[in-house]
C-alpha atoms as a PDB file:
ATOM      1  CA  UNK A   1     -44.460  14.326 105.730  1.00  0.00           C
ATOM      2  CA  UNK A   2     -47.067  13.936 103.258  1.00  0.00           C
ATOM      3  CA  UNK A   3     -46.657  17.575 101.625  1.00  0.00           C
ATOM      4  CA  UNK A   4     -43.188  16.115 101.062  1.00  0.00           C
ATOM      5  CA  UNK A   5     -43.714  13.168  99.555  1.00  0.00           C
ATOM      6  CA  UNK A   6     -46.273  15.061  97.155  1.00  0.00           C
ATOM      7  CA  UNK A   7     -43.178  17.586  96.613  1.00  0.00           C
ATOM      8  CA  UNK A   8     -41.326  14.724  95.440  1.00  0.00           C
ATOM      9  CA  UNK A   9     -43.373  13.193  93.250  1.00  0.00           C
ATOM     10  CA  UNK A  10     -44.131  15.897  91.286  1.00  0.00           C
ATOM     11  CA  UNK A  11     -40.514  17.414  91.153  1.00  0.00           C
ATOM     12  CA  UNK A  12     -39.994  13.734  89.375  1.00  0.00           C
ATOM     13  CA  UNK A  13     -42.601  14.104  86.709  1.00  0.00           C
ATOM     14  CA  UNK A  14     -41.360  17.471  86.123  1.00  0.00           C
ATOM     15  CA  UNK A  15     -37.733  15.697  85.857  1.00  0.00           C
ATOM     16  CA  UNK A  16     -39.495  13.329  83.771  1.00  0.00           C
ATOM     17  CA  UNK A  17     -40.915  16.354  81.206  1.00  0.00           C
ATOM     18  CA  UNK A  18     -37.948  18.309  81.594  1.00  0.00           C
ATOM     19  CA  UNK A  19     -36.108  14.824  80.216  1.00  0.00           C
ATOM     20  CA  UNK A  20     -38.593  14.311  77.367  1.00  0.00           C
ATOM     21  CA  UNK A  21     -38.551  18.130  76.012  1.00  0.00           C
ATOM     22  CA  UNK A  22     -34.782  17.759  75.794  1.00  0.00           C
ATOM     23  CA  UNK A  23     -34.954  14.647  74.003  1.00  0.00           C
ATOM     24  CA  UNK A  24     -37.322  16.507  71.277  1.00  0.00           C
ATOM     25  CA  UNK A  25     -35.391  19.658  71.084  1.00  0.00           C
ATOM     26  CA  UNK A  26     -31.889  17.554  70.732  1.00  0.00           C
ATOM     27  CA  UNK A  27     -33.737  15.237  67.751  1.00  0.00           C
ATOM     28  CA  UNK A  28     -34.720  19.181  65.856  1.00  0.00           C
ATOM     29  CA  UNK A  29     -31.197  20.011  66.416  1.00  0.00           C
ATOM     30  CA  UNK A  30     -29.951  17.051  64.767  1.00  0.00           C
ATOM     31  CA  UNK A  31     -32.242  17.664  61.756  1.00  0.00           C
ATOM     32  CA  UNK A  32     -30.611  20.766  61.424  1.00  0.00           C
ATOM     33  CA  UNK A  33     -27.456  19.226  61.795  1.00  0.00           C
ATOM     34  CA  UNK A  34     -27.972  17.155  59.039  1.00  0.00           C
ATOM     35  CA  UNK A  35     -29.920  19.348  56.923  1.00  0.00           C
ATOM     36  CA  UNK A  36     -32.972  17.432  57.290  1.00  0.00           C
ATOM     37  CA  UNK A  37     -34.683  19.798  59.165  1.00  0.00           C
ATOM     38  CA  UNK A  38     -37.777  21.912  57.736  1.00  0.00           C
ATOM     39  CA  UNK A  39     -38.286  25.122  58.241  1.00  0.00           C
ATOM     40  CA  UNK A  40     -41.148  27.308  58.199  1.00  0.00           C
ATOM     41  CA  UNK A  41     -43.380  25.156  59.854  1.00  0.00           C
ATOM     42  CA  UNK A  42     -44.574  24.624  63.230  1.00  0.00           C
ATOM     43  CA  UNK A  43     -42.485  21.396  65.079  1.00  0.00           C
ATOM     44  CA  UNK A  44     -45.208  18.949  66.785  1.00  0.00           C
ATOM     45  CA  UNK A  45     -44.230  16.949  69.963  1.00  0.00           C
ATOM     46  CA  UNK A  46     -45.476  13.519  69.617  1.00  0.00           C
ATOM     47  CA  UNK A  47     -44.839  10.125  71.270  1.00  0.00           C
ATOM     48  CA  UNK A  48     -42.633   9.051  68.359  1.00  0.00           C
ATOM     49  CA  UNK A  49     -39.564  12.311  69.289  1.00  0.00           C
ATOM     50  CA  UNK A  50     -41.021  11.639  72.938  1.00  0.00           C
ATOM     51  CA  UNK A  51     -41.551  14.980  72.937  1.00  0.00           C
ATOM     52  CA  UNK A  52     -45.097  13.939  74.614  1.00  0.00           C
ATOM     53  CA  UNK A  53     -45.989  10.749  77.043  1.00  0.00           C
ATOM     54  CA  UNK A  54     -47.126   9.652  79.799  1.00  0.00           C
ATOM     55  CA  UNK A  55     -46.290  10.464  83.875  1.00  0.00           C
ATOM     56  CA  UNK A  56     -44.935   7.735  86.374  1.00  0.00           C
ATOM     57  CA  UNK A  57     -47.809   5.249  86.701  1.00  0.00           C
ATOM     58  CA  UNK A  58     -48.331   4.193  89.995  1.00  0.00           C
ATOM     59  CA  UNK A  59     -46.937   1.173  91.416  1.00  0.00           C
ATOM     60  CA  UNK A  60     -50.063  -0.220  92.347  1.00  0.00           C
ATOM     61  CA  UNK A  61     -50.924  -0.685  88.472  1.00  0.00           C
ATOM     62  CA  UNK A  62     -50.409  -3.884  87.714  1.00  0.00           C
ATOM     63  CA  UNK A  63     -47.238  -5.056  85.463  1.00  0.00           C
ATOM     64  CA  UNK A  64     -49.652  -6.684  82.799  1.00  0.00           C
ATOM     65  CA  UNK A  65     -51.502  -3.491  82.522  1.00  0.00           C
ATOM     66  CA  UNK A  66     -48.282  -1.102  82.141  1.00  0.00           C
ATOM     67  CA  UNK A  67     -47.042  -3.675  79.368  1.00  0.00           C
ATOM     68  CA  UNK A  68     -50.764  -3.310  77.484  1.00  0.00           C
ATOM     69  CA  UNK A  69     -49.706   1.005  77.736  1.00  0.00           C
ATOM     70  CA  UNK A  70     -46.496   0.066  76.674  1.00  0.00           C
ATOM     71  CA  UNK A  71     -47.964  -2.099  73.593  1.00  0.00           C
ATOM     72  CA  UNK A  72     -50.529   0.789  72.461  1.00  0.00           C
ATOM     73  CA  UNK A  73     -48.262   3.444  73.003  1.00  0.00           C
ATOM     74  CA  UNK A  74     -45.198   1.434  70.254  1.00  0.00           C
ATOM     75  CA  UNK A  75     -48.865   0.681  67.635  1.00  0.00           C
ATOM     76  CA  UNK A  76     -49.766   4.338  67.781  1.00  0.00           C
ATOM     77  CA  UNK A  77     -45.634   5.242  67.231  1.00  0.00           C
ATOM     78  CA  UNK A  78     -45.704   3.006  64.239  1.00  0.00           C
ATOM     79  CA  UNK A  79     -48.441   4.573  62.671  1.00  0.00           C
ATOM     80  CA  UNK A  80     -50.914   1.645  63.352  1.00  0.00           C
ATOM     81  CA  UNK A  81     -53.288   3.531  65.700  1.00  0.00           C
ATOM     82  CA  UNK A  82     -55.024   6.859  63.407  1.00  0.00           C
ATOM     83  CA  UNK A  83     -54.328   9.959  65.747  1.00  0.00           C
ATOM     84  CA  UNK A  84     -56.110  13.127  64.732  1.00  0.00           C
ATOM     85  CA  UNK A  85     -53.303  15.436  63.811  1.00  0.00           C
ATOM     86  CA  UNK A  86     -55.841  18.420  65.005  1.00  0.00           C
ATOM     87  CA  UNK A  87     -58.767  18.449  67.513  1.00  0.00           C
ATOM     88  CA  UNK A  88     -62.108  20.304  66.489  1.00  0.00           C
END
């Protein structure tokens, strides 16, 4: 019953990617769309066109905690939080 449970999970996060991926090709098709979108360049995934996140955090993470995620995650969206655009 475990190896099920295990199954299930992970079918979810791959939901859960499969969900986010969408969500970052439909924003590049609606660049094009509007003739917004550059070409000739490579597209980055990034938590702002959720092309990249976080999985399911467990339930046993406390609410406060999840919120403090939630709070770094909308700082580094809104350009408050320096990201390295490239790792060396």
């Amino acid at each position: 019953m475990h190896d099920q449970a295990a199954v299930a999970h992970q079918a979810g996060e791959w939901r859960r990617l499969h969900e986010e991926l969408l969500d970052a090709v439909e924003n590049t098709i609606e660049e094009l769309v509007r003739g917004t979108l550059e070409t000739g360049r490579t597209s980055r995934f990034s938590l702002r066109n959720r092309g990249v996140g976080l999985g399911t955090i467990s339930a046993a993470v406390p609410r406060s905690f999840k919120a403090e995620i939630e709070d770094v995650r909308a700082e580094i969206v809104a350009g408050k939080v320096p990201i390295a655009s490239s790792l060396t």
